[in-house]
Protein backbone atom coordinates (compact mmCIF):
# COMPACT_ATOMS: atom_id res chain seq x y z
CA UNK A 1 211.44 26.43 42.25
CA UNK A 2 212.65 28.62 39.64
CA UNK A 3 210.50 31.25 40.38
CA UNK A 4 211.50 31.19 43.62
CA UNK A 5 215.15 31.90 42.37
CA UNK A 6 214.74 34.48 40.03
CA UNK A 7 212.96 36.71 42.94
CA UNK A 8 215.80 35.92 45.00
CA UNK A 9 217.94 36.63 42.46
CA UNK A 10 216.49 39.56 41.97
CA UNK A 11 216.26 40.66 45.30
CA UNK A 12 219.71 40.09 45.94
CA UNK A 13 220.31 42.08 42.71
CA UNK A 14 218.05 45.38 43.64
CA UNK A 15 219.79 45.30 47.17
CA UNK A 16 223.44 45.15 45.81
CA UNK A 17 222.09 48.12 44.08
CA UNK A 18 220.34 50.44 46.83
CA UNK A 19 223.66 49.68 48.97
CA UNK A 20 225.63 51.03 46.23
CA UNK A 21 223.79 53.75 45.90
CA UNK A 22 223.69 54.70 49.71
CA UNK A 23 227.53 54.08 49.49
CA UNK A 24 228.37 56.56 46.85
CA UNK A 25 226.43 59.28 48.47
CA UNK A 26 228.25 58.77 51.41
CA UNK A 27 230.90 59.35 49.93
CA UNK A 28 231.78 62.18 47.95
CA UNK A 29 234.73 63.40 48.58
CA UNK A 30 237.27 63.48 45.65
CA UNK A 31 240.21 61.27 45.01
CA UNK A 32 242.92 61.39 42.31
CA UNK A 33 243.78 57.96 41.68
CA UNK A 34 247.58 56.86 40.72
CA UNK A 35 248.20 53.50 39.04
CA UNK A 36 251.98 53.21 38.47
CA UNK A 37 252.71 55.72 35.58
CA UNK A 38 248.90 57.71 34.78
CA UNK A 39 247.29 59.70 37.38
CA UNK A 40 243.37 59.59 36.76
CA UNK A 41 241.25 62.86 37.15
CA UNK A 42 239.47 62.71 40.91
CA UNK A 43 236.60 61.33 41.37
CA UNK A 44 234.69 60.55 44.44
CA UNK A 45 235.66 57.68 46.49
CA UNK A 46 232.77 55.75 46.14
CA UNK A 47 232.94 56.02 42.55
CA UNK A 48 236.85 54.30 42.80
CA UNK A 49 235.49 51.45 45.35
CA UNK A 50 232.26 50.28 43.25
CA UNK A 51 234.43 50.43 39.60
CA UNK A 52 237.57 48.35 41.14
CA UNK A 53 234.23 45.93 42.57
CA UNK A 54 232.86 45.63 39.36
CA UNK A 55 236.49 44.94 37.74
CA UNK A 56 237.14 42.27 40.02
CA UNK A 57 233.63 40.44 39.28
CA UNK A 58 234.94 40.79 35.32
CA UNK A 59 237.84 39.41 36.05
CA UNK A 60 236.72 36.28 38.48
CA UNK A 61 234.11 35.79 35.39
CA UNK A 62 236.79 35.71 32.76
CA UNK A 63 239.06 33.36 34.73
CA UNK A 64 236.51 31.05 35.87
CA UNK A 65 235.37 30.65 32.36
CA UNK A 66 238.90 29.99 31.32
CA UNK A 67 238.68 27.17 34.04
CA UNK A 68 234.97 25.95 33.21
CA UNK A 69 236.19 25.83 29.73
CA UNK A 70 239.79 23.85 30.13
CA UNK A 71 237.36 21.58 32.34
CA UNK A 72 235.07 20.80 29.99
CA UNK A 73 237.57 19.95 27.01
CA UNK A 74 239.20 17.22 29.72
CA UNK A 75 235.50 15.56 30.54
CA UNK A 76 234.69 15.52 26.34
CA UNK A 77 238.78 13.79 25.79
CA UNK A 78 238.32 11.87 29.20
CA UNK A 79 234.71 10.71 27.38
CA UNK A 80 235.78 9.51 24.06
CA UNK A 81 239.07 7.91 25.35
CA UNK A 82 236.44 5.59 27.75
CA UNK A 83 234.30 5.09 24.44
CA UNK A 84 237.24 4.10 22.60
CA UNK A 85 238.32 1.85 25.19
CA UNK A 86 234.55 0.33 25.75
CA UNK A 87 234.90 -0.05 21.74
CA UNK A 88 238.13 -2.20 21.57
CA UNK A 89 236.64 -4.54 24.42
CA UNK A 90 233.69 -4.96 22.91
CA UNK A 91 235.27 -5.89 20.00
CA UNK A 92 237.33 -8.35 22.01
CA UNK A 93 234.52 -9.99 23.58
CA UNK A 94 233.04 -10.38 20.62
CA UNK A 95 236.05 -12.09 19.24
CA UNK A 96 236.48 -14.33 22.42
CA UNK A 97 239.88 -13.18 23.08
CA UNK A 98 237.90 -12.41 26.73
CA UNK A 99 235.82 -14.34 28.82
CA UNK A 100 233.44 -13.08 31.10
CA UNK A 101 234.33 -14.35 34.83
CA UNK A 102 231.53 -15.71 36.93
């Protein structure tokens, strides 16, 4: 099964790839590009579409990381508070303060 998803994968990849490639010579005609107070040199259009692609992937990455990581920190607190708590009843059991019902 993992075989079968690395061809995919890289199927997937390669094709992302040839369409990009297609795309940009497509499109070659030059544009400046203006981002609040710098003007960048022109460059073809293709060349502004696939780099503000790319960016975007970065950034989803970066934040969803961010997010994975926040997420894990809560499951490994959420964990040990539950072992704590399994701890102290344990220890409660043990000194009869509990008693199991039927």
């Amino acid at each position: 099964m993992k075989f079968v998803h690395k061809v995919f994968t890289v199927i997937v990849v390669l094709g992302a790839l040839v369409a990009s490639v297609l795309f940009a010579l497509q499109n070659k005609l030059p544009v400046p590009l203006d981002v609040l107070v710098y003007r960048f040199e022109p460059q073809s259009l293709a060349v502004w579409i696939l780099l503000s692609f790319a960016l975007g992937g970065v950034v989803g990455m970066a934040v969803s990381t961010v997010i994975l990581l926040r997420t894990r920190a809560a499951l490994v607190s959420s964990r040990r508070q539950l072992n704590k708590a399994r701890d102290e009843l344990g220890k409660k059991q043990d000194e009869g303060v509990l008693v199991d019902a039927p």
